[in-house]
PDB file of N, CA and C in Angstrom:
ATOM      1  N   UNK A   1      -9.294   8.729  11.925  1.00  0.00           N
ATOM      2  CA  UNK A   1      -9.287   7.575  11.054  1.00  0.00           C
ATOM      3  C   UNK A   1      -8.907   6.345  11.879  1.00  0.00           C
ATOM      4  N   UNK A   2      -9.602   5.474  11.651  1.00  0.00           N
ATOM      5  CA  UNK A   2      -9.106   3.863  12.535  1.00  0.00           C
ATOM      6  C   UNK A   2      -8.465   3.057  11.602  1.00  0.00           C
ATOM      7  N   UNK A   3      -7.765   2.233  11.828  1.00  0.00           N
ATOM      8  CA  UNK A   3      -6.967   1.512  11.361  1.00  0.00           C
ATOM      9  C   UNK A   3      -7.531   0.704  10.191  1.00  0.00           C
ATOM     10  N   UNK A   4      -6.323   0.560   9.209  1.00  0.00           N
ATOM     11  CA  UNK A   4      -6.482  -0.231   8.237  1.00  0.00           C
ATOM     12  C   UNK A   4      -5.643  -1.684   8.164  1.00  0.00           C
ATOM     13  N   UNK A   5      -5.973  -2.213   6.717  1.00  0.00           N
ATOM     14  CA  UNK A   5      -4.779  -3.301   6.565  1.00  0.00           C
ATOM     15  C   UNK A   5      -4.380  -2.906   5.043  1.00  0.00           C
ATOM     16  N   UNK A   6      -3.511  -3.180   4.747  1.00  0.00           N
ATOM     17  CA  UNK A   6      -2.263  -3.263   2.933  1.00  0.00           C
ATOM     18  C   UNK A   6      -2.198  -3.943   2.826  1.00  0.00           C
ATOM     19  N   UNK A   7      -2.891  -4.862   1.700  1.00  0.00           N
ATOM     20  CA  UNK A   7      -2.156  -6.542   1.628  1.00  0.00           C
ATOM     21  C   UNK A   7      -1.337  -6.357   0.204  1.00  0.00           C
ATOM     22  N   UNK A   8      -0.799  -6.978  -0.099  1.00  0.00           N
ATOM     23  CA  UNK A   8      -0.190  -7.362  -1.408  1.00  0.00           C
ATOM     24  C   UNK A   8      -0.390  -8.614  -1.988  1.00  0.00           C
ATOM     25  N   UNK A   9      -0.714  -8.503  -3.335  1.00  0.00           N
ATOM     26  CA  UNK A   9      -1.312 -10.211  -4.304  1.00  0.00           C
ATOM     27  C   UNK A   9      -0.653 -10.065  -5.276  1.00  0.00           C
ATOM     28  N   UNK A  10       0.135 -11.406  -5.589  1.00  0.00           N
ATOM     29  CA  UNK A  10      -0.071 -11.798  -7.225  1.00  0.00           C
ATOM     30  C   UNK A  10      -0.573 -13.122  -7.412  1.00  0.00           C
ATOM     31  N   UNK A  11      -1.760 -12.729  -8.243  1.00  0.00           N
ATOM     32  CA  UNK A  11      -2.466 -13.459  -8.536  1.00  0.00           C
ATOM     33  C   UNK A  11      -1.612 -14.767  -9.052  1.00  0.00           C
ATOM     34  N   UNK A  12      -1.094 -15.404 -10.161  1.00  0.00           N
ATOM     35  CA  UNK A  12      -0.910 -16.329 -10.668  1.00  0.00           C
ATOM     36  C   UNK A  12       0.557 -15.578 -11.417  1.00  0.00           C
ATOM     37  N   UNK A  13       1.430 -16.879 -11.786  1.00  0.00           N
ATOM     38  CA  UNK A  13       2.851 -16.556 -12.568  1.00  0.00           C
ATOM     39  C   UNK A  13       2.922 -15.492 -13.896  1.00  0.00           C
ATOM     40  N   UNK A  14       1.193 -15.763 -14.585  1.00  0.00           N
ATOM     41  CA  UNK A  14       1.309 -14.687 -15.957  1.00  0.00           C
ATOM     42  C   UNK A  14       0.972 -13.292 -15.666  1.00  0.00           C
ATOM     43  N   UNK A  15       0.341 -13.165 -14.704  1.00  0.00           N
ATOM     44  CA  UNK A  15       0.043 -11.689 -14.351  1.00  0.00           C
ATOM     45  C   UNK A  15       1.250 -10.502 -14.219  1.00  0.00           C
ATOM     46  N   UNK A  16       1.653  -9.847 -14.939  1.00  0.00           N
ATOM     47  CA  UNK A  16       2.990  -9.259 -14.464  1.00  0.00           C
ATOM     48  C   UNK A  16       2.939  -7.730 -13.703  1.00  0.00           C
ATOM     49  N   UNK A  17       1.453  -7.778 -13.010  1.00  0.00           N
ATOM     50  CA  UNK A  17       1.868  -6.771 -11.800  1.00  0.00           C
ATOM     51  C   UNK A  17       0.851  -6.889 -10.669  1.00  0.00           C
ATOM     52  N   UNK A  18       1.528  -6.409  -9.349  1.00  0.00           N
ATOM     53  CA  UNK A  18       0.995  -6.955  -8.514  1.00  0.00           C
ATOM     54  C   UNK A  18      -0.296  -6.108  -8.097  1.00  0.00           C
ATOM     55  N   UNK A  19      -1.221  -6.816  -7.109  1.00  0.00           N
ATOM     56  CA  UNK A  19      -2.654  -5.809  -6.876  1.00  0.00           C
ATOM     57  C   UNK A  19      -2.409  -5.373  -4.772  1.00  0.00           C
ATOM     58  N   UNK A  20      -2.285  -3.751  -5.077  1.00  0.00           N
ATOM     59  CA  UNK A  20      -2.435  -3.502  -3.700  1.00  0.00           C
ATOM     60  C   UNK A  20      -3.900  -3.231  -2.764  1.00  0.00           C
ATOM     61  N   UNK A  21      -4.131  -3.835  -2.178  1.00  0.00           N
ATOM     62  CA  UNK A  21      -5.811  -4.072  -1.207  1.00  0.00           C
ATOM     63  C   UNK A  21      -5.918  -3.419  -0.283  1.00  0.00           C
ATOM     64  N   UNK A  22      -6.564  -1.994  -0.001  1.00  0.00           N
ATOM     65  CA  UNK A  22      -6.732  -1.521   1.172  1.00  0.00           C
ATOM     66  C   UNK A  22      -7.827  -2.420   1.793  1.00  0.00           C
ATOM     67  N   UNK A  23      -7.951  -2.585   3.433  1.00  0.00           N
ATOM     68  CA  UNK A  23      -8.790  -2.943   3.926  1.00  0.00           C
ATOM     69  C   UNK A  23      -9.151  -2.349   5.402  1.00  0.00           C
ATOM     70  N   UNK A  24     -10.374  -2.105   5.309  1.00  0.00           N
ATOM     71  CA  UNK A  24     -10.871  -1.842   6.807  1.00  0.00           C
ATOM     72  C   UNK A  24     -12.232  -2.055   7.096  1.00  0.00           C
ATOM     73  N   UNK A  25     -12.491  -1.868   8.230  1.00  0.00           N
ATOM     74  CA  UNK A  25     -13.959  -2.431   8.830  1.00  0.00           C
ATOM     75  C   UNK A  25     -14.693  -1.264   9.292  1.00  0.00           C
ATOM     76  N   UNK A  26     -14.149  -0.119   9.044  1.00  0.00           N
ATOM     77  CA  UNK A  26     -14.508   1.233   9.331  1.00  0.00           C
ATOM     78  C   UNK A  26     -15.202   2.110   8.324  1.00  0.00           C
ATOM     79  N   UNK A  27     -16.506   2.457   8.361  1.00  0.00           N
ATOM     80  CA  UNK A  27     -16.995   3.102   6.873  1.00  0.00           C
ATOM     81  C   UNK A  27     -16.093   4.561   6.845  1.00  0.00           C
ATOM     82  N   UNK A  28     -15.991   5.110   7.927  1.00  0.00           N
ATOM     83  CA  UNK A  28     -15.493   7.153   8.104  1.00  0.00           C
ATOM     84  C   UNK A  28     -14.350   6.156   7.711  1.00  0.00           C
ATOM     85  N   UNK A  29     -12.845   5.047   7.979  1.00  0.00           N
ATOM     86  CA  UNK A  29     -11.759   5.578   7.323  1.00  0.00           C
ATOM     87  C   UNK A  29     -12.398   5.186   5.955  1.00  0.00           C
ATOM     88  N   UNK A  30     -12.919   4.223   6.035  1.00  0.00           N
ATOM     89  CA  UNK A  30     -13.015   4.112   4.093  1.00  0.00           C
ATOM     90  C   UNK A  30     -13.208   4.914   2.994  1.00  0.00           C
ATOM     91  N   UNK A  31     -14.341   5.805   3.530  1.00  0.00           N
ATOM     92  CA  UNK A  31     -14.609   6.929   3.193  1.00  0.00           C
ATOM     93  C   UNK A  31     -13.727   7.966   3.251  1.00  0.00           C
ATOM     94  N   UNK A  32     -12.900   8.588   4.270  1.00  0.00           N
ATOM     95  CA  UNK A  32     -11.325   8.968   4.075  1.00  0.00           C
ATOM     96  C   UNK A  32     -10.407   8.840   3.455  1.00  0.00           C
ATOM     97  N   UNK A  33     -10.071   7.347   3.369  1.00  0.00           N
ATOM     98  CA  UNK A  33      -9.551   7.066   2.395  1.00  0.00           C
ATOM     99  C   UNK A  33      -9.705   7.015   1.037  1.00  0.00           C
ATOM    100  N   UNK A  34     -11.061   6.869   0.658  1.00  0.00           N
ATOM    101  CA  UNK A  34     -11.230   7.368  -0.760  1.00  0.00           C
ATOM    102  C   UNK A  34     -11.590   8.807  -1.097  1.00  0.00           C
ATOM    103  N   UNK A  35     -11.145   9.381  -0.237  1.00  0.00           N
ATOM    104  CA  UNK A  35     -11.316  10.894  -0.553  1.00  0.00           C
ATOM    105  C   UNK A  35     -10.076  11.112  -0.990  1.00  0.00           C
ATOM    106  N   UNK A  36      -8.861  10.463  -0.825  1.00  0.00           N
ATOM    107  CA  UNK A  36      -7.744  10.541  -1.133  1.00  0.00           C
ATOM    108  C   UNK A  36      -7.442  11.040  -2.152  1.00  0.00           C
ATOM    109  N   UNK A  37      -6.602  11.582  -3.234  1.00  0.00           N
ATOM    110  CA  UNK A  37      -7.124  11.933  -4.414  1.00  0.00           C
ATOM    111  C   UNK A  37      -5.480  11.147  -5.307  1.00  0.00           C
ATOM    112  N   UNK A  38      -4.367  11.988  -4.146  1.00  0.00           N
ATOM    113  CA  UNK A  38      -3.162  11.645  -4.723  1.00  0.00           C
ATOM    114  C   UNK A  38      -2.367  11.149  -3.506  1.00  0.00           C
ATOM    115  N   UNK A  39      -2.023   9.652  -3.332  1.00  0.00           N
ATOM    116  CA  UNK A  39      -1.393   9.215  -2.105  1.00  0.00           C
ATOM    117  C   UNK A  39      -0.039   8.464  -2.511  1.00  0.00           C
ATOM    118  N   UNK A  40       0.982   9.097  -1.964  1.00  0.00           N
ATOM    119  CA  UNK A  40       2.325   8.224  -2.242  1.00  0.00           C
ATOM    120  C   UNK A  40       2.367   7.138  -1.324  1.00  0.00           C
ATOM    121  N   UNK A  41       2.701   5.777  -1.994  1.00  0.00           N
ATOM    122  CA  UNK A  41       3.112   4.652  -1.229  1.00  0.00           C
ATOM    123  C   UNK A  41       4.589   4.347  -1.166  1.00  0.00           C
ATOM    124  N   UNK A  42       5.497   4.393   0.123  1.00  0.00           N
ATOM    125  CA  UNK A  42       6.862   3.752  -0.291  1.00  0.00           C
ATOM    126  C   UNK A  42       6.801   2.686   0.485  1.00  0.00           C
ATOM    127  N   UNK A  43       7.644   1.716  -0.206  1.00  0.00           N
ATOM    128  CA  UNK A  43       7.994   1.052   0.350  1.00  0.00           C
ATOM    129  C   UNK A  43       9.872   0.633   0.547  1.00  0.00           C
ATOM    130  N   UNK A  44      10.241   0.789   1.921  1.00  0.00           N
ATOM    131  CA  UNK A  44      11.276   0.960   2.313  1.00  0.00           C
ATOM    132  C   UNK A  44      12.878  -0.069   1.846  1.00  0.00           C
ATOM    133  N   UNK A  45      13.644  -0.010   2.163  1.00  0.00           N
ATOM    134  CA  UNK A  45      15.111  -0.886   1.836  1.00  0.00           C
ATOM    135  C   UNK A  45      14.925  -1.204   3.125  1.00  0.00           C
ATOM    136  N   UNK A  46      14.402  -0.361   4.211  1.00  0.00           N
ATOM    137  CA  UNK A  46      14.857  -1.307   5.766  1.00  0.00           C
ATOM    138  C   UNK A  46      13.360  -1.382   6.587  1.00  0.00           C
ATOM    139  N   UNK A  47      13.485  -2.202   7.303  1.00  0.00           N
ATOM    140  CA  UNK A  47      11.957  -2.046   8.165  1.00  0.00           C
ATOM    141  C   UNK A  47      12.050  -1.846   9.642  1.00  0.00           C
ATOM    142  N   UNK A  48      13.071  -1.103   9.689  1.00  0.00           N
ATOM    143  CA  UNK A  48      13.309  -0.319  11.279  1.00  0.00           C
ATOM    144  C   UNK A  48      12.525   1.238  10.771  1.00  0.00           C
ATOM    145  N   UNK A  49      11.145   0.857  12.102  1.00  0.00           N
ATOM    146  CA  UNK A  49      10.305   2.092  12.145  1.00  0.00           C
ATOM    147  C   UNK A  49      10.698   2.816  13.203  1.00  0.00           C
ATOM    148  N   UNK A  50      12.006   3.284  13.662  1.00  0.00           N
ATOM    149  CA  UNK A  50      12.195   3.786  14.810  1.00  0.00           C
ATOM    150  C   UNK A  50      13.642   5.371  14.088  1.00  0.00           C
ATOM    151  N   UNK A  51      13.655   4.725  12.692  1.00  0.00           N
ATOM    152  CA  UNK A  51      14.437   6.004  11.835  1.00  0.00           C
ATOM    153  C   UNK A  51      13.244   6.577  10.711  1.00  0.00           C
ATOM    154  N   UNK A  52      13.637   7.896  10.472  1.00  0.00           N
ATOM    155  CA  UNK A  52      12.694   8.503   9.202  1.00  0.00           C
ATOM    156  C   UNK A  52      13.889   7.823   8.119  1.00  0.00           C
ATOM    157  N   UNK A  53      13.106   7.513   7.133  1.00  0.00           N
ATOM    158  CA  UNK A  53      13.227   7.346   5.924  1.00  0.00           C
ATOM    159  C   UNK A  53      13.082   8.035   4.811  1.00  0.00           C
ATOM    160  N   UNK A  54      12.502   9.035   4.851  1.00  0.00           N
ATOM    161  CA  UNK A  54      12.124  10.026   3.961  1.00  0.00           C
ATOM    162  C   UNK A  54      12.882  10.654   2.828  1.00  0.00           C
ATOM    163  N   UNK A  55      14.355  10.945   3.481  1.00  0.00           N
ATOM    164  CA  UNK A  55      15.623  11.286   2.964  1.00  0.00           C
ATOM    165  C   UNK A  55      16.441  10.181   2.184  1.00  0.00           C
ATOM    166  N   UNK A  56      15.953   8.979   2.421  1.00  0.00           N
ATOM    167  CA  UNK A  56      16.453   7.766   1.431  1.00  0.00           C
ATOM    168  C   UNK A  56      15.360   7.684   0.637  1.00  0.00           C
ATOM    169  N   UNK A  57      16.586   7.164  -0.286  1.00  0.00           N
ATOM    170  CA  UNK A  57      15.355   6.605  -1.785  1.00  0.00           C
ATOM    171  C   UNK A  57      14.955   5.132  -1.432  1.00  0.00           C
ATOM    172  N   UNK A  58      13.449   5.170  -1.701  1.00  0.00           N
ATOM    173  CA  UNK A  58      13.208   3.760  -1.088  1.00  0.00           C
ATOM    174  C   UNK A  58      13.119   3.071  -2.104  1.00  0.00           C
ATOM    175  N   UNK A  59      12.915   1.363  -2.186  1.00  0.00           N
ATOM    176  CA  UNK A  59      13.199   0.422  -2.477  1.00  0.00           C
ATOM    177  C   UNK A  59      11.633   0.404  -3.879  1.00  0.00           C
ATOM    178  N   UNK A  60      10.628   0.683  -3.211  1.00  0.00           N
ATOM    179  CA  UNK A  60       9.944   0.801  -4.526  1.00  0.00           C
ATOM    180  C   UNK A  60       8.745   2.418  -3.852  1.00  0.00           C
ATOM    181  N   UNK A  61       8.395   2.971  -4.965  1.00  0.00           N
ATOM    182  CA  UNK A  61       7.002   4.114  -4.360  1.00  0.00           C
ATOM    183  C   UNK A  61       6.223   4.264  -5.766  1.00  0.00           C
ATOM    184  N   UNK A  62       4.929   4.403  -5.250  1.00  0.00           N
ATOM    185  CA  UNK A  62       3.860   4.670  -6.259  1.00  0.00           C
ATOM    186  C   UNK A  62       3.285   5.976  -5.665  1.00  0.00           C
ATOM    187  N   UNK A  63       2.526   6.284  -6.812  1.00  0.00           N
ATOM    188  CA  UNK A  63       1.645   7.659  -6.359  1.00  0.00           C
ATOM    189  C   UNK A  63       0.297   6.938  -7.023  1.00  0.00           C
ATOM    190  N   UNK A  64      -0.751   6.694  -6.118  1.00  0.00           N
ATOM    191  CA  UNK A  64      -2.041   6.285  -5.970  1.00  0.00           C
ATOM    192  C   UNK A  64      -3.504   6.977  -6.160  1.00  0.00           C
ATOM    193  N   UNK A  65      -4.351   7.193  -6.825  1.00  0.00           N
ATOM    194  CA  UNK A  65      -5.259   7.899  -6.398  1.00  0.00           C
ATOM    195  C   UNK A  65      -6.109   6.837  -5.680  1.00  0.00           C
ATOM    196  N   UNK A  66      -6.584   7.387  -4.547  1.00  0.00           N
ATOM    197  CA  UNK A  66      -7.702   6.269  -3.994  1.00  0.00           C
ATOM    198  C   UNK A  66      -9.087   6.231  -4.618  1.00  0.00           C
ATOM    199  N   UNK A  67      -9.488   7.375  -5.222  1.00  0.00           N
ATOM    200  CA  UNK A  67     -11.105   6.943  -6.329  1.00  0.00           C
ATOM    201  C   UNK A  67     -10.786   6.641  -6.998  1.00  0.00           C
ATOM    202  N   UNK A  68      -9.888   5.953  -7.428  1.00  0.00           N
ATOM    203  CA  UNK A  68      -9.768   5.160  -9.168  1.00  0.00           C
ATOM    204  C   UNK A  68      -9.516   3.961  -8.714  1.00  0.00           C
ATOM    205  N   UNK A  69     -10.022   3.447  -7.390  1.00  0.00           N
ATOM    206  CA  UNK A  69      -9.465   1.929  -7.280  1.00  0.00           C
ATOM    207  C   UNK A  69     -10.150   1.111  -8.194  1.00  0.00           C
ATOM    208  N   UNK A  70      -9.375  -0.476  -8.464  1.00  0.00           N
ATOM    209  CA  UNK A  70      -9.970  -1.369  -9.589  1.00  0.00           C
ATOM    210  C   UNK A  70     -11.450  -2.323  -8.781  1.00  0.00           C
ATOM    211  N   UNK A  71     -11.542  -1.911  -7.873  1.00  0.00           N
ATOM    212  CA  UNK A  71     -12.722  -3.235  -7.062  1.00  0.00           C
ATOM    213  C   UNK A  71     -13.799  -2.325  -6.678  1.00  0.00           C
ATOM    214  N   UNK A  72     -14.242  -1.013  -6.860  1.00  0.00           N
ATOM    215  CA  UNK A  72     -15.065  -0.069  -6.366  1.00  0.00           C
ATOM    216  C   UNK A  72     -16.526  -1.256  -7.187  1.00  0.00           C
ATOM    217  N   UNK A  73     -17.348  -1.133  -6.091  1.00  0.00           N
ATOM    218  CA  UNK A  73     -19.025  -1.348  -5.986  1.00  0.00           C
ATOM    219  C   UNK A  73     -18.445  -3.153  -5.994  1.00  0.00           C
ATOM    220  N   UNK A  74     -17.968  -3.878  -5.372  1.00  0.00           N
ATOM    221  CA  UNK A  74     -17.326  -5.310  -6.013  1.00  0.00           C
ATOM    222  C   UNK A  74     -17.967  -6.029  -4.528  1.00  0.00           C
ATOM    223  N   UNK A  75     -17.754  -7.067  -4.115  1.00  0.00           N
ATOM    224  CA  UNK A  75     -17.965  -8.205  -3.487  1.00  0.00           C
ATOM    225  C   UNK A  75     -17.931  -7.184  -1.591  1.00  0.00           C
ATOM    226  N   UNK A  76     -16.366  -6.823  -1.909  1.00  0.00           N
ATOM    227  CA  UNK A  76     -16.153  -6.215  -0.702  1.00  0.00           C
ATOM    228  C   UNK A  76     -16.249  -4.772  -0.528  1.00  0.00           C
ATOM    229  N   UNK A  77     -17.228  -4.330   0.089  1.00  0.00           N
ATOM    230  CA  UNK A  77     -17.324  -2.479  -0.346  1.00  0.00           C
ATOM    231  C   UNK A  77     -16.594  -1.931   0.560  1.00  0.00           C
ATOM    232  N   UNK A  78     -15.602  -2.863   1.578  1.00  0.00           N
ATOM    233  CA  UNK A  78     -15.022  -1.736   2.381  1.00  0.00           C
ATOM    234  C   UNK A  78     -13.326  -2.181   2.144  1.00  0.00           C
ATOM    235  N   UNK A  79     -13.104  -2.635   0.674  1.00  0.00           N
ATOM    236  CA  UNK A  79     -11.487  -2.580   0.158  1.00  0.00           C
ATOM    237  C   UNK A  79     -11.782  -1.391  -0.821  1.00  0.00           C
ATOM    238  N   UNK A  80     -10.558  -1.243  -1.186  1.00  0.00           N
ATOM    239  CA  UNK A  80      -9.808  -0.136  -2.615  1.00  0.00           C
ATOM    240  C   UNK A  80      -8.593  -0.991  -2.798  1.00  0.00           C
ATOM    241  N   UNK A  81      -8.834  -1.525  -3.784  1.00  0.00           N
ATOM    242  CA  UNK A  81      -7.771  -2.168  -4.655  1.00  0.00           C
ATOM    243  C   UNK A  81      -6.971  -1.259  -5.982  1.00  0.00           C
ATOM    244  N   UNK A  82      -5.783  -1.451  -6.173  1.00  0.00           N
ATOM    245  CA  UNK A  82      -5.268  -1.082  -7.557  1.00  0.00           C
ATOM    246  C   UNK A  82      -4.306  -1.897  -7.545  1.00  0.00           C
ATOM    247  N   UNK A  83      -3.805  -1.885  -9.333  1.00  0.00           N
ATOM    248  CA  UNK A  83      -3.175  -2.831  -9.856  1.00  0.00           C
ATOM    249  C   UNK A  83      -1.702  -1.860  -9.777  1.00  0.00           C
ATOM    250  N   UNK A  84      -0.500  -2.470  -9.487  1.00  0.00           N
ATOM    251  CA  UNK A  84       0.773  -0.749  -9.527  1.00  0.00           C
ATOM    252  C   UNK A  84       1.187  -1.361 -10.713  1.00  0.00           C
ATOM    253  N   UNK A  85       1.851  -0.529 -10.506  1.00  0.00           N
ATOM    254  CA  UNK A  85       2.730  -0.450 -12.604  1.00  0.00           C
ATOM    255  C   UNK A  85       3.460  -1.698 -12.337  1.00  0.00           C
ATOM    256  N   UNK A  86       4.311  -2.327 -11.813  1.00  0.00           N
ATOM    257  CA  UNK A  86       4.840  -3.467 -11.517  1.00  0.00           C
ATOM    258  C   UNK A  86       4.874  -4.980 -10.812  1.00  0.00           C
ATOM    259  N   UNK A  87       5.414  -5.828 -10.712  1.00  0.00           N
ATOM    260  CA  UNK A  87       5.001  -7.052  -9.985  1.00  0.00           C
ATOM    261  C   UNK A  87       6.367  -6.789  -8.986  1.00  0.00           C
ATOM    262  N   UNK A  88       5.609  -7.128  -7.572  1.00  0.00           N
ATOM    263  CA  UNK A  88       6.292  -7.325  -6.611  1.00  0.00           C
ATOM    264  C   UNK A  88       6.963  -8.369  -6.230  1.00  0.00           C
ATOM    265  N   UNK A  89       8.340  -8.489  -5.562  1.00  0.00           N
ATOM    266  CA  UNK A  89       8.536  -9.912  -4.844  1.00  0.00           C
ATOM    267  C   UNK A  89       7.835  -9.881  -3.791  1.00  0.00           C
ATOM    268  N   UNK A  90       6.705 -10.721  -3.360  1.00  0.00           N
ATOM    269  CA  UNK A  90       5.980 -10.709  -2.139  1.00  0.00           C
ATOM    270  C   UNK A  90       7.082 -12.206  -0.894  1.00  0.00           C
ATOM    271  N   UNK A  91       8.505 -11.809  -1.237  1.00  0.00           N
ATOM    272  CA  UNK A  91       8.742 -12.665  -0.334  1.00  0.00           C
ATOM    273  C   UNK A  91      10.365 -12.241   0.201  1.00  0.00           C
ATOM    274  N   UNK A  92      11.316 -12.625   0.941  1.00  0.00           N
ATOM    275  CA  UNK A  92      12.740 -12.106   1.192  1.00  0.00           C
ATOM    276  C   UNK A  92      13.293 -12.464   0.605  1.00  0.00           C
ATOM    277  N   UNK A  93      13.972 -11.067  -0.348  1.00  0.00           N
ATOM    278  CA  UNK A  93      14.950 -11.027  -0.757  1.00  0.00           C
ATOM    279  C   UNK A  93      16.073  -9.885  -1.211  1.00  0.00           C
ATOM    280  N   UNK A  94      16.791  -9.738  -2.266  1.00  0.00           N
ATOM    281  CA  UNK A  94      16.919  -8.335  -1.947  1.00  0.00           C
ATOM    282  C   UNK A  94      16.151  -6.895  -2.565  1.00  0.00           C
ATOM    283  N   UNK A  95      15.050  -7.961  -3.004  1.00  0.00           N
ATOM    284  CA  UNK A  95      14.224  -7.048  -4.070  1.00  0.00           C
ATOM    285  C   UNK A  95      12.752  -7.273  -3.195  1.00  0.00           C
ATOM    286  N   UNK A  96      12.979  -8.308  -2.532  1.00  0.00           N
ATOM    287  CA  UNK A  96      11.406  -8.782  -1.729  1.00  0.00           C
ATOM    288  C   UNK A  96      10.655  -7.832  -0.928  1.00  0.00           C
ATOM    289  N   UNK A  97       9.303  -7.693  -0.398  1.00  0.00           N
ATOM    290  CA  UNK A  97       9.188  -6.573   0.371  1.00  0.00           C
ATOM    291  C   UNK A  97       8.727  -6.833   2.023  1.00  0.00           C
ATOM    292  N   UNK A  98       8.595  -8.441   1.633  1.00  0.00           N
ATOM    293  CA  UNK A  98       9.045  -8.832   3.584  1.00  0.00           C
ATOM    294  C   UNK A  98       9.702  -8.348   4.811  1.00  0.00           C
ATOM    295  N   UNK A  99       9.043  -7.819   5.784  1.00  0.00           N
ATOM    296  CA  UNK A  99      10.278  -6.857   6.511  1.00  0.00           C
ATOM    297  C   UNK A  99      10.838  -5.515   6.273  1.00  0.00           C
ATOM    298  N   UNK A 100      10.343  -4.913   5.338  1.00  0.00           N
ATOM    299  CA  UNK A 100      10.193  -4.007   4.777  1.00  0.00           C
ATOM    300  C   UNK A 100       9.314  -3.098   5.374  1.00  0.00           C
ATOM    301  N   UNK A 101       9.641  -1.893   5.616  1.00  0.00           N
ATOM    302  CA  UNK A 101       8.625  -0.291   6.169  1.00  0.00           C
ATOM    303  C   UNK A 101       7.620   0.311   5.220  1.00  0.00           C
ATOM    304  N   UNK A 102       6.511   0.121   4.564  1.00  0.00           N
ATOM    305  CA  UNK A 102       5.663   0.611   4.641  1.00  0.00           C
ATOM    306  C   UNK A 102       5.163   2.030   4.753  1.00  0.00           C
ATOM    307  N   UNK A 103       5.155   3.016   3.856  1.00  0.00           N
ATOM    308  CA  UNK A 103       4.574   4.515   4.415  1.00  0.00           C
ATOM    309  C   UNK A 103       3.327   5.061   3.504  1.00  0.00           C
ATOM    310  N   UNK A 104       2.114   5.105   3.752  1.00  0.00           N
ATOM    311  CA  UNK A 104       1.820   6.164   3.103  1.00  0.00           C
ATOM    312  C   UNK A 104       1.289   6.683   3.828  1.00  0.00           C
ATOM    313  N   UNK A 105       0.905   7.947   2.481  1.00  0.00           N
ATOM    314  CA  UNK A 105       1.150   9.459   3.122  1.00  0.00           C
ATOM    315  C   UNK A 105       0.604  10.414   1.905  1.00  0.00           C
ATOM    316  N   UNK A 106      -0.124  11.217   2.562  1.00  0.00           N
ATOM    317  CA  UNK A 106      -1.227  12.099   1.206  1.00  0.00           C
ATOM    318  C   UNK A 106       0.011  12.709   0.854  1.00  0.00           C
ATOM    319  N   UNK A 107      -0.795  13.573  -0.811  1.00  0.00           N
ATOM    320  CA  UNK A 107       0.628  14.638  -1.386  1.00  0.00           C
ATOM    321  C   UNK A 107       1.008  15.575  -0.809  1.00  0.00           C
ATOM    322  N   UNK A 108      -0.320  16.167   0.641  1.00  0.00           N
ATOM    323  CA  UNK A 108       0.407  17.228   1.022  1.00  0.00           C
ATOM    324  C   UNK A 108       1.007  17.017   2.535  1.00  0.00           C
ATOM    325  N   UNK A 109       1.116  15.522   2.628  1.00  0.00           N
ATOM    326  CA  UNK A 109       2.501  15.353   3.749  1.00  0.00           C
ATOM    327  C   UNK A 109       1.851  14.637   5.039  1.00  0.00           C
ATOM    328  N   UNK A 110       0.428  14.564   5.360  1.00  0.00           N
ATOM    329  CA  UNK A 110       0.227  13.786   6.247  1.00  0.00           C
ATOM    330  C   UNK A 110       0.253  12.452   6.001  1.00  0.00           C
ATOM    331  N   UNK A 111       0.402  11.578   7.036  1.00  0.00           N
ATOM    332  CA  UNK A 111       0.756  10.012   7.146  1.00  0.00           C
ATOM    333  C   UNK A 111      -0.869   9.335   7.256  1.00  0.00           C
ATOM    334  N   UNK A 112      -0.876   8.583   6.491  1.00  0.00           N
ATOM    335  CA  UNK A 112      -1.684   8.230   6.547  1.00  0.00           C
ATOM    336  C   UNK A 112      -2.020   6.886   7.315  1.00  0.00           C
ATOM    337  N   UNK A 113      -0.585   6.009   7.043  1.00  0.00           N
ATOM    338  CA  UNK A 113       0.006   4.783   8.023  1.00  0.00           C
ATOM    339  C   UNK A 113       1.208   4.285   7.540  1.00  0.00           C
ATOM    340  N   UNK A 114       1.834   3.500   8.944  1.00  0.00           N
ATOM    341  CA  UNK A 114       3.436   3.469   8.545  1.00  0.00           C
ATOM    342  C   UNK A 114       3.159   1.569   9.122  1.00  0.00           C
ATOM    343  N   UNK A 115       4.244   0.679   8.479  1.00  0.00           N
ATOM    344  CA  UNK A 115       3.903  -0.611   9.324  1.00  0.00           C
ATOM    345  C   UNK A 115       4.927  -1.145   8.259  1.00  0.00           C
ATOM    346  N   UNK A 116       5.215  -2.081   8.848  1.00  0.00           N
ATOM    347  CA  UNK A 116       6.072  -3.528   7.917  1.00  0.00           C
ATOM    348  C   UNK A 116       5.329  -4.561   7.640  1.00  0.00           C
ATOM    349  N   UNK A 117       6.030  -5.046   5.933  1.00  0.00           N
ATOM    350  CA  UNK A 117       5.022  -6.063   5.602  1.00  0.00           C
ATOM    351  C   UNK A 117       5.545  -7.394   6.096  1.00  0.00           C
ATOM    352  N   UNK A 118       4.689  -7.721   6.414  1.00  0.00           N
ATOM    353  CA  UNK A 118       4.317  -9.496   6.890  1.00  0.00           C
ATOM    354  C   UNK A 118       3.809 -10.397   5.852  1.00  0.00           C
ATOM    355  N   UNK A 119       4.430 -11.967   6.481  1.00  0.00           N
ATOM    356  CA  UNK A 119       3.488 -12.767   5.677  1.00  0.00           C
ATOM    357  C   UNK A 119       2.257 -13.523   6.171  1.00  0.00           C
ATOM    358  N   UNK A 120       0.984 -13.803   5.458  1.00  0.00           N
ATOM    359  CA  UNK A 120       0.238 -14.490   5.977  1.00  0.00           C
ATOM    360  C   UNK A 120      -0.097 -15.544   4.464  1.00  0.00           C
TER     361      UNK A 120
END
């Protein structure tokens, strides 16, 4: 699989949850990736990738299917978007997810990618 990107959006102040964007330029990961069926996302309390985290409860996690994304056949055919149950702070704080570790990882335990979120 070659590399992807995770972005995080909220759209506008009334929307009350945020939309997560897979992206890549690769058809085999895209296609990988939507073979996905059940993928946990955490996202961490710390963004030192040099400790496992696994054993802490992280700061927020979803469980994803990647064929049920909300943007399938849409503008961009090589994202998978979904909407998560909640709205994110997309900025620092102690709830924010700036600086923050990043994991997912299928249900039966491989990584799928690990990284900290940034802003752009």
């Amino acid at each position: 699989m070659s590399s992807y990107s995770l972005f995080f959006r909220n759209t506008d102040e009334t929307t009350p949850k945020t939309r997560a964007i897979f992206r890549t330029e690769d058809k085999e990961t895209y296609q990988a990736l939507r073979g996905c069926q059940n993928v946990d996302m955490r996202i961490e309390k710390y963004g030192d990738l040099s400790t496992t985290t696994q054993s802490i409860s992280p700061l927020y996690q979803f469980r994803l299917n990647m064929g049920q994304d909300k943007n399938h056949k849409t503008a961009n055919p090589m994202e998978i978007e979904f909407e998560l149950p909640e709205r994110l702070d997309l900025g620092v704080s102690d709830m924010g997810v700036i600086g923050r570790q990043v994991t997912v990882r299928e249900q039966g335990g491989s990584i799928l990618g690990i990284g900290v979120v940034g802003y752009n």
